[in-house]
PDB file of N, CA and C in Angstrom:
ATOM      1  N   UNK A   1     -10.229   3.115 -15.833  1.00  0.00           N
ATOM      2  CA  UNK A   1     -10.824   4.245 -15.132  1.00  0.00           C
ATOM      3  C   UNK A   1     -11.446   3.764 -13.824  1.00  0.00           C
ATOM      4  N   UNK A   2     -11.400   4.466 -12.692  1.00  0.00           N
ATOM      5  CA  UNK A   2     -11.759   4.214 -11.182  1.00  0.00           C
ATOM      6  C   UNK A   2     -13.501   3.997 -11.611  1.00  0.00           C
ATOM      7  N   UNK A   3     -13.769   3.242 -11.070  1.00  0.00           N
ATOM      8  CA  UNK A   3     -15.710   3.591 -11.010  1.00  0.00           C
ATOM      9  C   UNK A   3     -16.210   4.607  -9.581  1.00  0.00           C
ATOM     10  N   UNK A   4     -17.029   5.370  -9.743  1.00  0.00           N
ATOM     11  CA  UNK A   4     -17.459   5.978  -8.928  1.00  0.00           C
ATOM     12  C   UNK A   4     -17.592   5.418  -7.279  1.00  0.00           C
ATOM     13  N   UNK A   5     -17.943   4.532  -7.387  1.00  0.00           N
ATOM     14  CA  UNK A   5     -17.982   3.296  -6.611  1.00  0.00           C
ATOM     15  C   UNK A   5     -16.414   3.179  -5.376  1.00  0.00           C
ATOM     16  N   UNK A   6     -15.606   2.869  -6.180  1.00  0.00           N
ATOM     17  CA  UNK A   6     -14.229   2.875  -5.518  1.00  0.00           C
ATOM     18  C   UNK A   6     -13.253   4.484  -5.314  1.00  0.00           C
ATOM     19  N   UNK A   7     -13.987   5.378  -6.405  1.00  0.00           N
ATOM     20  CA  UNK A   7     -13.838   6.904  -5.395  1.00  0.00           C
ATOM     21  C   UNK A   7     -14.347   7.370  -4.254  1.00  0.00           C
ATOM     22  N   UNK A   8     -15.516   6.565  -4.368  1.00  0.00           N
ATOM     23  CA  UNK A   8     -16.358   6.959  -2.911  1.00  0.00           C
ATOM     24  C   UNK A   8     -15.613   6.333  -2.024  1.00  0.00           C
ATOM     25  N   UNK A   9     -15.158   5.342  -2.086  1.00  0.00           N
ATOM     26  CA  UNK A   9     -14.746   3.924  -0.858  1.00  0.00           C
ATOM     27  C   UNK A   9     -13.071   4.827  -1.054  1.00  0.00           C
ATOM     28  N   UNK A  10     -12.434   5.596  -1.357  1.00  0.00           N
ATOM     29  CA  UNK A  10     -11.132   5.993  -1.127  1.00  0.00           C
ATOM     30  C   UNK A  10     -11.213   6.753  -0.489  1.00  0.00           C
ATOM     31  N   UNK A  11     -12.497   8.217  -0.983  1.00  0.00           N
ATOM     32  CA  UNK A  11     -12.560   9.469   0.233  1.00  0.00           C
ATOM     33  C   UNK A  11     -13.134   8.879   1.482  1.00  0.00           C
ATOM     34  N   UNK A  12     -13.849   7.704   1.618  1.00  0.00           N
ATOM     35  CA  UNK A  12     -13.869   7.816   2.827  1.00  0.00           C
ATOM     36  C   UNK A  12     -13.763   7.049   3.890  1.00  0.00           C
ATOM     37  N   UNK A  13     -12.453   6.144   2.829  1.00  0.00           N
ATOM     38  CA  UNK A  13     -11.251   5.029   3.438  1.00  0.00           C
ATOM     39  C   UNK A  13     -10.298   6.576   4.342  1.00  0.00           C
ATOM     40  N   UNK A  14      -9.990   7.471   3.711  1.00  0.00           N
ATOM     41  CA  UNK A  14      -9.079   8.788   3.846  1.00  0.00           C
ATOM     42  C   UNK A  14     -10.027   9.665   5.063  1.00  0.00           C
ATOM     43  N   UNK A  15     -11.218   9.735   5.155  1.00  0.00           N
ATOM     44  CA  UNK A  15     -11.999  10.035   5.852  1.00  0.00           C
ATOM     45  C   UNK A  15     -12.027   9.406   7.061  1.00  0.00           C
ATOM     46  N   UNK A  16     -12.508   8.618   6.967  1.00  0.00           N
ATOM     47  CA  UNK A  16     -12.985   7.792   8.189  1.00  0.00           C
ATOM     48  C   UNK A  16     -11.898   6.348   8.004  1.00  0.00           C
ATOM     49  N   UNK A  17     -11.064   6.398   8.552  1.00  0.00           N
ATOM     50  CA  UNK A  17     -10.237   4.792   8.382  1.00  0.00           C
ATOM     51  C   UNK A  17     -11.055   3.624   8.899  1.00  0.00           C
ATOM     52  N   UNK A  18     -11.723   3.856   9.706  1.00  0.00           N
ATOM     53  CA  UNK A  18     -12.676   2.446  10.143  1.00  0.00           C
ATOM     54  C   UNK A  18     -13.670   2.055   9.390  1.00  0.00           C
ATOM     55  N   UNK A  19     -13.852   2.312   8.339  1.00  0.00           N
ATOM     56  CA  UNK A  19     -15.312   2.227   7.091  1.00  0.00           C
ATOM     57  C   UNK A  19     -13.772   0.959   6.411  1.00  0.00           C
ATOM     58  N   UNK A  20     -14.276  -0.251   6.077  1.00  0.00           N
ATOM     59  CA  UNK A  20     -14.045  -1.058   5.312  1.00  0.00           C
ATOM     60  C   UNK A  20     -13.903  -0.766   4.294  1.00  0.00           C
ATOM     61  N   UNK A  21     -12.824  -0.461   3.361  1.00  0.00           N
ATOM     62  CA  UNK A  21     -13.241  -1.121   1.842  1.00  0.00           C
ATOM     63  C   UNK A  21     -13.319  -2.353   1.066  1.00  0.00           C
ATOM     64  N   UNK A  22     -13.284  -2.799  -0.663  1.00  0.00           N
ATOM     65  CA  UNK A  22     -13.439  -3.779  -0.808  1.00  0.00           C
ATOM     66  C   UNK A  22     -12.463  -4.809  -0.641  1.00  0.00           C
ATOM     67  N   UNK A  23     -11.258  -3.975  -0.125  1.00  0.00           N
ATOM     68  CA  UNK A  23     -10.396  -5.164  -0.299  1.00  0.00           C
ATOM     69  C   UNK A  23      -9.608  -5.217   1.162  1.00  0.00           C
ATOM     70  N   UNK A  24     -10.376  -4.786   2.098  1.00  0.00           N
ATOM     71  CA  UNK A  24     -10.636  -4.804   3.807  1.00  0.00           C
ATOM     72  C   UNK A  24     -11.285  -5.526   4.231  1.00  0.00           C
ATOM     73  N   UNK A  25     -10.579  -6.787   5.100  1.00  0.00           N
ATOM     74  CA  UNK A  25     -11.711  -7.775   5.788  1.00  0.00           C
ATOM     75  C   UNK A  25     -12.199  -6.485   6.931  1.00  0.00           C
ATOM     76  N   UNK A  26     -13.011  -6.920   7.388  1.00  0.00           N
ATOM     77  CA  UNK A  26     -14.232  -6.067   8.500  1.00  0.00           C
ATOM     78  C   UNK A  26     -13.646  -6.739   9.538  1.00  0.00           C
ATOM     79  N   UNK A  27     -13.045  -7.825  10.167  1.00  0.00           N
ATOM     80  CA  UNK A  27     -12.451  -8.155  10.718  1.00  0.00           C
ATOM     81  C   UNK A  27     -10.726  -7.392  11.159  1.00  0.00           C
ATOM     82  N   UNK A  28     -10.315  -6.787  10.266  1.00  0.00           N
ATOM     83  CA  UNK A  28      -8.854  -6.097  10.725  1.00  0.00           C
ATOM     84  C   UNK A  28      -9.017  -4.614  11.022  1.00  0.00           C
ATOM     85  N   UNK A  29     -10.546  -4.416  11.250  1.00  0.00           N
ATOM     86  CA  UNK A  29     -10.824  -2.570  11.196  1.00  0.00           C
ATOM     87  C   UNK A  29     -11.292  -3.286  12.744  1.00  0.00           C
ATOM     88  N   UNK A  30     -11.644  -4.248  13.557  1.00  0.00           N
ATOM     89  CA  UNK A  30     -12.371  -4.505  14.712  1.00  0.00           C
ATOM     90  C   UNK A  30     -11.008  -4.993  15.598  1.00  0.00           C
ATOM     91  N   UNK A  31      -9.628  -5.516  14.908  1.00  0.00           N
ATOM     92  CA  UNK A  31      -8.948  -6.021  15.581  1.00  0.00           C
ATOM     93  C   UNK A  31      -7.519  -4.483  15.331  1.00  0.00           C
ATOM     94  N   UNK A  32      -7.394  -4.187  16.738  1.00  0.00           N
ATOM     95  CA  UNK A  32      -6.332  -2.811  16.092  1.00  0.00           C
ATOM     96  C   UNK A  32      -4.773  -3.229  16.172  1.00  0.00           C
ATOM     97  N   UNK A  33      -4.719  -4.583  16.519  1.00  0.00           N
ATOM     98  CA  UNK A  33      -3.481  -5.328  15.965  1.00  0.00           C
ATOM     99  C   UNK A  33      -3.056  -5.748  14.456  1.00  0.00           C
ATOM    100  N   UNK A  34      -4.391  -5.410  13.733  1.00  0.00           N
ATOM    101  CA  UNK A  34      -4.164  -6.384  12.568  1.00  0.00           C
ATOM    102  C   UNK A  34      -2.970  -5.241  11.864  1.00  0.00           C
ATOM    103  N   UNK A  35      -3.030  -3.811  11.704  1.00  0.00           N
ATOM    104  CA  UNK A  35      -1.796  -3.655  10.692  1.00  0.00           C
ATOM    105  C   UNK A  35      -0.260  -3.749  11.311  1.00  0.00           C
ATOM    106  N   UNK A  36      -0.479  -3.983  13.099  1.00  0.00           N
ATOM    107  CA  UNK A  36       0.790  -4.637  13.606  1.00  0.00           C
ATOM    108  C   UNK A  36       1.351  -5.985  13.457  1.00  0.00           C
ATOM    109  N   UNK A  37       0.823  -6.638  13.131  1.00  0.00           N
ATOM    110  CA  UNK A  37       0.905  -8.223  13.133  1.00  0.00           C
ATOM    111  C   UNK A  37       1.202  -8.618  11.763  1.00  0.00           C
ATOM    112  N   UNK A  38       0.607  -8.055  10.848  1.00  0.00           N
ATOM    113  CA  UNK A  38       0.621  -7.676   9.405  1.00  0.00           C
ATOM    114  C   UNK A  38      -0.805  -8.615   8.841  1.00  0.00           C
ATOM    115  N   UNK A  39      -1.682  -8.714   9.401  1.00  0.00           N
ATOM    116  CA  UNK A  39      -2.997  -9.759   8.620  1.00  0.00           C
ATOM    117  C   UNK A  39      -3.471  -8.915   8.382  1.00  0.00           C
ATOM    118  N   UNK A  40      -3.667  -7.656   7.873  1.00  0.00           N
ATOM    119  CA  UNK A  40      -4.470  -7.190   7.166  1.00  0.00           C
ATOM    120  C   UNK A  40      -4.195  -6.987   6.013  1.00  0.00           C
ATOM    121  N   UNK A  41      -4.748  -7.268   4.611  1.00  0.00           N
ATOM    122  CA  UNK A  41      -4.709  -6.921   3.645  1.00  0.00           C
ATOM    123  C   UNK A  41      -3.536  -5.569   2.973  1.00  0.00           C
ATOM    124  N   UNK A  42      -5.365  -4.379   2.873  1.00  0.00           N
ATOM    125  CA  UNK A  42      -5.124  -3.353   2.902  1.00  0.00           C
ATOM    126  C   UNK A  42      -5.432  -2.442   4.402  1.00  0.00           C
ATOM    127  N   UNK A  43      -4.493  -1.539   4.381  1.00  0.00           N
ATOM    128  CA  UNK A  43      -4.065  -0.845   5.623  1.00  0.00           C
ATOM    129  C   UNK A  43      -4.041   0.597   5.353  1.00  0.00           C
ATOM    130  N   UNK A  44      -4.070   1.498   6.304  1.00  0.00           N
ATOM    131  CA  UNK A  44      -3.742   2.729   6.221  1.00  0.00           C
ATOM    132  C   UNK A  44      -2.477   2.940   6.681  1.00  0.00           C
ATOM    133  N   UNK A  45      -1.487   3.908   6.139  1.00  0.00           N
ATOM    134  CA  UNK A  45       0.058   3.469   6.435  1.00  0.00           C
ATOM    135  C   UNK A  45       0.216   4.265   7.849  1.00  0.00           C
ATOM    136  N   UNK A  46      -0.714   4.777   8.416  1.00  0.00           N
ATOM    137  CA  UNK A  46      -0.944   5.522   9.684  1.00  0.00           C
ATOM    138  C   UNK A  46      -1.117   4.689  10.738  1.00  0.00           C
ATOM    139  N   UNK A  47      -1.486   3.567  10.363  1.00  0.00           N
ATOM    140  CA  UNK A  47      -1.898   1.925  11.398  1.00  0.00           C
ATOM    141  C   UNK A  47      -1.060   1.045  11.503  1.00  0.00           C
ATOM    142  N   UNK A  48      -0.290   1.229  10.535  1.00  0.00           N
ATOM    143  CA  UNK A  48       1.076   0.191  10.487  1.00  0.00           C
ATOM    144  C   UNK A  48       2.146   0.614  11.819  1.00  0.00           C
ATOM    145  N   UNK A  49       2.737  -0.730  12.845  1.00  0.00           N
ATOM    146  CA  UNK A  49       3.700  -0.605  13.181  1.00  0.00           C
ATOM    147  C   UNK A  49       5.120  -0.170  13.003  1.00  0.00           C
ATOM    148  N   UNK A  50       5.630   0.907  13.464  1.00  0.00           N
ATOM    149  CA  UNK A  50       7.038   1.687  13.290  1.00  0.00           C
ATOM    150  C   UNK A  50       7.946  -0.105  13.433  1.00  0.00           C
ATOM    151  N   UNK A  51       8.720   0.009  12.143  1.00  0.00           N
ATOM    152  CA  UNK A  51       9.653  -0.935  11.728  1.00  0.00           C
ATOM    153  C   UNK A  51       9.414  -1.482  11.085  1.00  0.00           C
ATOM    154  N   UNK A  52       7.649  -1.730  10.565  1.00  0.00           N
ATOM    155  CA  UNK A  52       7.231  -2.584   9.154  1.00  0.00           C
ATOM    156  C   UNK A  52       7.622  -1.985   7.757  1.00  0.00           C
ATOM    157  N   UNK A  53       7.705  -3.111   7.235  1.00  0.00           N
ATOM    158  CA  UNK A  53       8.423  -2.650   5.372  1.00  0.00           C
ATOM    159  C   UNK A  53       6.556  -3.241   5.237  1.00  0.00           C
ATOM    160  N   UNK A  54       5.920  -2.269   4.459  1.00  0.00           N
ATOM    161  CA  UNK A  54       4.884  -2.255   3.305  1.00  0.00           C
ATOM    162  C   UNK A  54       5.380  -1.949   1.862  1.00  0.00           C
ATOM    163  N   UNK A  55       4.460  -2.401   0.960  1.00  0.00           N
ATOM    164  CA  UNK A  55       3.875  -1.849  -0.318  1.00  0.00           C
ATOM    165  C   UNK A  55       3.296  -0.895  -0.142  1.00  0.00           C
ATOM    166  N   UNK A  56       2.710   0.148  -1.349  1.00  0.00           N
ATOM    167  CA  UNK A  56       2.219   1.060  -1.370  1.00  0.00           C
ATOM    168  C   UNK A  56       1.244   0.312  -2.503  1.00  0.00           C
ATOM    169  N   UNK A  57      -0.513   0.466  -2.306  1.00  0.00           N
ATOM    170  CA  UNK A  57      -1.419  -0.788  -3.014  1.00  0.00           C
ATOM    171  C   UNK A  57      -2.242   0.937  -3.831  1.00  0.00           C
ATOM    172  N   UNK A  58      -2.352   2.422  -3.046  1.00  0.00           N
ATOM    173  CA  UNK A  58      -3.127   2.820  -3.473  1.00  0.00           C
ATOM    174  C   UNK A  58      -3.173   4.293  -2.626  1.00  0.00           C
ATOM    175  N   UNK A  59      -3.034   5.159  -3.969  1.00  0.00           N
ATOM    176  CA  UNK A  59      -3.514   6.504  -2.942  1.00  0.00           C
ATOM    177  C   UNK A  59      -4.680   6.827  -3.399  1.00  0.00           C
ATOM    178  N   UNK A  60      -5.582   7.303  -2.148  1.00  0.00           N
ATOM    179  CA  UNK A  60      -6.648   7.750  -1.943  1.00  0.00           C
ATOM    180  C   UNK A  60      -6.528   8.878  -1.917  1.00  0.00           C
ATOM    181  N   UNK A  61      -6.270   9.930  -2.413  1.00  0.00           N
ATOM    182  CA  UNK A  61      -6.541  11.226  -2.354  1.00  0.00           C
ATOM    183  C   UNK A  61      -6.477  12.282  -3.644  1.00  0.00           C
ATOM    184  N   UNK A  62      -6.427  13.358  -3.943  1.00  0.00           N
ATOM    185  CA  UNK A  62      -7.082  13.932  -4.759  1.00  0.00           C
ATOM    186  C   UNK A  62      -5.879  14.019  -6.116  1.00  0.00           C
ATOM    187  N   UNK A  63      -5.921  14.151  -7.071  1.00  0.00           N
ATOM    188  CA  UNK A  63      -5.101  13.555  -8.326  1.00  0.00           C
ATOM    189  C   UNK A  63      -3.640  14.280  -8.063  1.00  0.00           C
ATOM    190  N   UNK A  64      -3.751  15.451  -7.763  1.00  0.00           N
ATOM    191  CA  UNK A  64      -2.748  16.113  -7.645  1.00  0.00           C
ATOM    192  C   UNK A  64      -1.782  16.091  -6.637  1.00  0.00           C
ATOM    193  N   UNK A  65      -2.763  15.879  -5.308  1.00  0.00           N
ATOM    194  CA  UNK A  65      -1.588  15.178  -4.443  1.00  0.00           C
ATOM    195  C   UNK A  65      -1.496  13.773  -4.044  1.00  0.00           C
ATOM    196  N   UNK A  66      -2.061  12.853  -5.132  1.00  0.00           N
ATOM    197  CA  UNK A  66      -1.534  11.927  -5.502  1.00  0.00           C
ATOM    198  C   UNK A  66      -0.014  11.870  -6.377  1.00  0.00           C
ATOM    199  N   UNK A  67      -0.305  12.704  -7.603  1.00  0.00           N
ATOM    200  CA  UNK A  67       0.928  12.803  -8.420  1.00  0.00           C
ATOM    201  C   UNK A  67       2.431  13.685  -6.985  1.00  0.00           C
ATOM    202  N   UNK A  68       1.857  14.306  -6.609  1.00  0.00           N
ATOM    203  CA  UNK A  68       2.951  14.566  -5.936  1.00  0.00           C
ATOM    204  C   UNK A  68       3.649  13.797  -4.897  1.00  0.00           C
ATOM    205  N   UNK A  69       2.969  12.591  -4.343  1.00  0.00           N
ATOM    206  CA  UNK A  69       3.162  11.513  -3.425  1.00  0.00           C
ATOM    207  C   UNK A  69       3.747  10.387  -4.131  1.00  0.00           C
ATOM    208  N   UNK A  70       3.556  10.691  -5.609  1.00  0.00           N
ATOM    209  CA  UNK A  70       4.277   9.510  -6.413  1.00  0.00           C
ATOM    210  C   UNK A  70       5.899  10.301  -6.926  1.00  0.00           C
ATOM    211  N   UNK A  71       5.852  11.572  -7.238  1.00  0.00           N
ATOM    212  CA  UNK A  71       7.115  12.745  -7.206  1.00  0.00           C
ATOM    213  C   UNK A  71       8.134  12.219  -6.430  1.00  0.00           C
ATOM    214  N   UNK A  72       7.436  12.159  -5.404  1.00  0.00           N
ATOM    215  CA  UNK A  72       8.854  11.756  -4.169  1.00  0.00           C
ATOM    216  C   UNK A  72       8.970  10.604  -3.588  1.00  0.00           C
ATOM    217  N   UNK A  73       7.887   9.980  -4.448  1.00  0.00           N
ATOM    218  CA  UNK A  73       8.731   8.248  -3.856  1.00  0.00           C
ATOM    219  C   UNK A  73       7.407   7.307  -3.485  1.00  0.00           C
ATOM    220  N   UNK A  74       6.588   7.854  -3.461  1.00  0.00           N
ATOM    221  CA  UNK A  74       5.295   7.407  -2.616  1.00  0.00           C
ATOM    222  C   UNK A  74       3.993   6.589  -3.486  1.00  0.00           C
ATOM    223  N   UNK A  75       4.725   6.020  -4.948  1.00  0.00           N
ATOM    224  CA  UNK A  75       4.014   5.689  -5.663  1.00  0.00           C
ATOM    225  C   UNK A  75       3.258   4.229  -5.568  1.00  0.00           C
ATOM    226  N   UNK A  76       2.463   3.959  -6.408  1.00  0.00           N
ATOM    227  CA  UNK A  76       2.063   2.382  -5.888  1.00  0.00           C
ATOM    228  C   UNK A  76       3.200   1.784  -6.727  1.00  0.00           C
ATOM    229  N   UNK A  77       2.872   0.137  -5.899  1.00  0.00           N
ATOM    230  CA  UNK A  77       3.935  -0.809  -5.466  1.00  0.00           C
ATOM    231  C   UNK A  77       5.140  -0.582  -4.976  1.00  0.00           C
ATOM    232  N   UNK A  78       5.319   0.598  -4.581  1.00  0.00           N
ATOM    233  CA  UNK A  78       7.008   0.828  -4.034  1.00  0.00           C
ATOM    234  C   UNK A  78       7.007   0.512  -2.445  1.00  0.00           C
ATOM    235  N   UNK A  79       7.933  -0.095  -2.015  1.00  0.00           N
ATOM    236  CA  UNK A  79       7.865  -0.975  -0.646  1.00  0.00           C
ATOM    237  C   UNK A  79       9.110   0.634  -0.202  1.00  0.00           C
ATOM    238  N   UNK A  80       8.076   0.776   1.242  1.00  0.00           N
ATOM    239  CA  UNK A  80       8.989   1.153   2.326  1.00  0.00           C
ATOM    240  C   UNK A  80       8.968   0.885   3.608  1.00  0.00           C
ATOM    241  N   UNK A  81       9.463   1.453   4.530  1.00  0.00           N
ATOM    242  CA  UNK A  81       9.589   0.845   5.987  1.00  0.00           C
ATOM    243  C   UNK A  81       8.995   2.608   6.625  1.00  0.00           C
ATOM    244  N   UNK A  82       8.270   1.921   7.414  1.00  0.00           N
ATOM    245  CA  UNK A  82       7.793   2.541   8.670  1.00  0.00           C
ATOM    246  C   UNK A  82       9.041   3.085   9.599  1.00  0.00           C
ATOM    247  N   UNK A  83       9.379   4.055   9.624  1.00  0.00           N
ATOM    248  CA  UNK A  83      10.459   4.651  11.059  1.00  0.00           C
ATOM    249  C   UNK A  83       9.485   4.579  11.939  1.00  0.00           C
ATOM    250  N   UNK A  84       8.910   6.000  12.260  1.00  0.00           N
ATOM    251  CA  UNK A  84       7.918   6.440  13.049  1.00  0.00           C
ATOM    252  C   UNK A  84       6.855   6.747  12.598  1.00  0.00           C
ATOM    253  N   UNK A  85       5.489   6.985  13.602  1.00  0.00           N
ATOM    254  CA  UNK A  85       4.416   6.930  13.290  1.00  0.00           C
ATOM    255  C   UNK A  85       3.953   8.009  14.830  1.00  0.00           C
ATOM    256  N   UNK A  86       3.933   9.219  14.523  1.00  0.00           N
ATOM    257  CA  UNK A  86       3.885   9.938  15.553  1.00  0.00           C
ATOM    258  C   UNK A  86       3.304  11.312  15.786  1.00  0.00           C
ATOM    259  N   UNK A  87       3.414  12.587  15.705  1.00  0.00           N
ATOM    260  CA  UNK A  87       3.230  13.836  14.818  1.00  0.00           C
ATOM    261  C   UNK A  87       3.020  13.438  13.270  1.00  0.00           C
ATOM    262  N   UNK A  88       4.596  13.372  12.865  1.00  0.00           N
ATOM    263  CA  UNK A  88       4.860  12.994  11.580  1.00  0.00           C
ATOM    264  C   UNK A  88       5.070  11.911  11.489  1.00  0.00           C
ATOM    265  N   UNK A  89       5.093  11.150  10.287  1.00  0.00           N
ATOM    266  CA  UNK A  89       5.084  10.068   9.794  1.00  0.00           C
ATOM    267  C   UNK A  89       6.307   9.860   9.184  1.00  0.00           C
ATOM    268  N   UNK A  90       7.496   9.366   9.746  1.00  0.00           N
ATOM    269  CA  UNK A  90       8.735   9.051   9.042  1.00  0.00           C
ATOM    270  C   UNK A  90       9.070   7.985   8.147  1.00  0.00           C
ATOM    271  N   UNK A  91       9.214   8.074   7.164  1.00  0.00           N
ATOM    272  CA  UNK A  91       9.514   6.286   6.204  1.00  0.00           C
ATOM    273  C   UNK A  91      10.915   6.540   5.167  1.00  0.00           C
ATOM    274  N   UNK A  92      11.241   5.100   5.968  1.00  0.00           N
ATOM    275  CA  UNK A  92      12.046   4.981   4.453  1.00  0.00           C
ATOM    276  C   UNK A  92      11.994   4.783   3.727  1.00  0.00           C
ATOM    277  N   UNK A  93      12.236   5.770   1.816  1.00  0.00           N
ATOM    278  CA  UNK A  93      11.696   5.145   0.493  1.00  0.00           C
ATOM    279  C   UNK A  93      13.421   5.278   0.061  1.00  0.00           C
ATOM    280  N   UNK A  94      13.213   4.221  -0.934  1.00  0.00           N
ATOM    281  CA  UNK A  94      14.779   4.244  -1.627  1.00  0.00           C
ATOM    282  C   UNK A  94      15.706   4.591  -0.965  1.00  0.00           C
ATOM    283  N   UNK A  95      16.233   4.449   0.505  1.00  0.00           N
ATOM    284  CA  UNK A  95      17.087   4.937   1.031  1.00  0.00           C
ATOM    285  C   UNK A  95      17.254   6.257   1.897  1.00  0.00           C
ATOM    286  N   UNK A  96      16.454   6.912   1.117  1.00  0.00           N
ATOM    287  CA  UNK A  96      16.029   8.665   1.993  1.00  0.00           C
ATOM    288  C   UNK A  96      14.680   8.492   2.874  1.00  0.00           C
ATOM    289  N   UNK A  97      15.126   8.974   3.899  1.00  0.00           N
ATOM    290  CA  UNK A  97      14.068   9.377   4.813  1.00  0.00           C
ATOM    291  C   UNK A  97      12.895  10.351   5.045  1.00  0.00           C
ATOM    292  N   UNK A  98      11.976  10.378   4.668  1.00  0.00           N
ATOM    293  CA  UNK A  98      10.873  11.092   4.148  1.00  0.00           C
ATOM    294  C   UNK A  98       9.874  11.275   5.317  1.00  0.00           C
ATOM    295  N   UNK A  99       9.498  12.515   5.723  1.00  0.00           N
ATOM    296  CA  UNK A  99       8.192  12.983   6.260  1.00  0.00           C
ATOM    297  C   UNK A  99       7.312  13.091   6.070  1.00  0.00           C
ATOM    298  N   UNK A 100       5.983  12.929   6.268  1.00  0.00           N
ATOM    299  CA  UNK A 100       4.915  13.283   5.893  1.00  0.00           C
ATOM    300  C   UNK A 100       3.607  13.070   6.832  1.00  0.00           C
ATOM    301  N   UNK A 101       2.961  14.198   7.106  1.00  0.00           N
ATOM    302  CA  UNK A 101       1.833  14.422   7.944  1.00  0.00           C
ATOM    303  C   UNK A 101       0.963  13.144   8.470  1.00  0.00           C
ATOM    304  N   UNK A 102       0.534  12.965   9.473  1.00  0.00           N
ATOM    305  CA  UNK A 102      -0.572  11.873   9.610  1.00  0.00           C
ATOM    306  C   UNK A 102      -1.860  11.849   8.790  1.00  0.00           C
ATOM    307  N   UNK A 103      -1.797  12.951   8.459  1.00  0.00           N
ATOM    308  CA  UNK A 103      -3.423  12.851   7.382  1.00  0.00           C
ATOM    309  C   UNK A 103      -3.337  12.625   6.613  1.00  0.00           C
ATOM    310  N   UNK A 104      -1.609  12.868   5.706  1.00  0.00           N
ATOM    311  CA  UNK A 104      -1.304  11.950   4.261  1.00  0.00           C
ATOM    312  C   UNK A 104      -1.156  10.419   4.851  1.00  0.00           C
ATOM    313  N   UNK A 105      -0.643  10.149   5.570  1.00  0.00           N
ATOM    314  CA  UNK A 105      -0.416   8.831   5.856  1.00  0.00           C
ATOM    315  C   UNK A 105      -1.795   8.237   6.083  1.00  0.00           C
ATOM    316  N   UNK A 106      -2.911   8.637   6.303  1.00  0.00           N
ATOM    317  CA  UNK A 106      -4.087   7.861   6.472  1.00  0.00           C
ATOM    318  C   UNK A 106      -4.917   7.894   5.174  1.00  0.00           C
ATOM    319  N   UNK A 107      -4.364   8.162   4.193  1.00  0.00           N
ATOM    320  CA  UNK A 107      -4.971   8.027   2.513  1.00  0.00           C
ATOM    321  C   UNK A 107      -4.017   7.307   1.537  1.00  0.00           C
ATOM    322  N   UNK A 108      -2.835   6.841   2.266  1.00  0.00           N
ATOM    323  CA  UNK A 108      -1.641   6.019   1.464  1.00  0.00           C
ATOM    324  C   UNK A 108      -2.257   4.396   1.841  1.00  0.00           C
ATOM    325  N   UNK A 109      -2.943   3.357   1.023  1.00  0.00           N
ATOM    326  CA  UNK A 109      -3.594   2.090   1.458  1.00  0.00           C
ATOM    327  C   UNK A 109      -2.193   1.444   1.167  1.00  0.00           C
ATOM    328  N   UNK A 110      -1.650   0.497   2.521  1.00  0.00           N
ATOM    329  CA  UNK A 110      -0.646   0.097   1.953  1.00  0.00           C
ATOM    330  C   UNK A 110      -0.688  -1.558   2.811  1.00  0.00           C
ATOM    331  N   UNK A 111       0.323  -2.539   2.393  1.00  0.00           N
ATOM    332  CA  UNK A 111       0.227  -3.832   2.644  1.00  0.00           C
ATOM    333  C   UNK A 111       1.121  -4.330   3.304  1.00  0.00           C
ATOM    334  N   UNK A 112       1.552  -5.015   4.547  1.00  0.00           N
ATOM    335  CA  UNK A 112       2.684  -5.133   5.005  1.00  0.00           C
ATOM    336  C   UNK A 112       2.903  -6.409   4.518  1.00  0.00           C
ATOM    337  N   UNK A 113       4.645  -6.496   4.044  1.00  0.00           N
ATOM    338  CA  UNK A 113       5.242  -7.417   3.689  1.00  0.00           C
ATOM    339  C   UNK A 113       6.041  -8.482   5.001  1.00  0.00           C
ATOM    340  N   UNK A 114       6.785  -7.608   6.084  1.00  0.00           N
ATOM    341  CA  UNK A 114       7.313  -8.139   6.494  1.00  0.00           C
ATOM    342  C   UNK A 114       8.093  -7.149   7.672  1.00  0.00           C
ATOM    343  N   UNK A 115       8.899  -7.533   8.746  1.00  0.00           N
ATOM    344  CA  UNK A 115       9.518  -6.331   9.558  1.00  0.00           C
ATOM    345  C   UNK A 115      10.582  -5.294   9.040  1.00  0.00           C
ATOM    346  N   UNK A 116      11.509  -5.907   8.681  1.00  0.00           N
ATOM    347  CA  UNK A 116      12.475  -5.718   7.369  1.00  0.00           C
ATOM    348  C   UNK A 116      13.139  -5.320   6.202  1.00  0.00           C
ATOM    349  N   UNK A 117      11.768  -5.789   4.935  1.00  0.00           N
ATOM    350  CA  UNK A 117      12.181  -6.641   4.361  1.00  0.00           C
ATOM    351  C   UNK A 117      12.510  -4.911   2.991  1.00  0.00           C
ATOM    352  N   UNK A 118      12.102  -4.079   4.284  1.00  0.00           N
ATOM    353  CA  UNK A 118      12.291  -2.335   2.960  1.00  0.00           C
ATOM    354  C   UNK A 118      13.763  -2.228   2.177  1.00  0.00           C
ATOM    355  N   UNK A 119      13.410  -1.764   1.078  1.00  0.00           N
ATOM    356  CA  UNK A 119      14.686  -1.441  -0.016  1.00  0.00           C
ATOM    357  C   UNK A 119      15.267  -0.003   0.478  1.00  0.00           C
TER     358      UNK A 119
END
């Protein structure tokens, strides 16, 4: 079960992206290269460079449209690639190309693996 503790630190990882959480150096929220370069940990998939393959480490948002972000592909540990990062948020999961708003994309905590390296 989540502790209260790490619900708070999700709404307002999803809230405010520059608030650190625990598994955010304070250092990659001060440097706005870090989810381009890939040294940051955890990331908001809204910060990540168009062409990075991430993990998916964690959704932050409310149960239901969590379950529906896992429906279509968006579940944790599933690696996709960044298209664009623009209006909408384009990624590739499993092969299909998927949309989704910038405000979902800034509650998806995700980890970059590599430029590439997406299934």
């Amino acid at each position: 079960m989540v502790s209260t503790w790490q619900e708070r630190s999700c709404e307002l990882a999803a809230l405010l992206p520059m608030i650190p959480s625990a598994n955010m150096r304070l250092a990659d929220f001060h440097d706005s290269t870090a989810a381009e370069t890939g040294n940051c940990r955890l990331c908001p998939l809204s910060r990540v460079r168009a062409g990075m393959a991430v993990r998916i480490k964690r959704l932050c948002a409310a149960p239901e449209v969590s379950q529906r972000l896992r429906e279509i592909g968006f579940g944790e540990e599933q690696i996709i690639k960044l298209l664009t990062a623009q209006t909408n948020v384009i990624c590739l999961v499993c092969n299909t190309r998927l949309a989704i708003s910038a405000q979902l994309a800034r509650i998806i905590l995700v980890e970059p693996i590599g430029p590439l390296a997406a299934t």
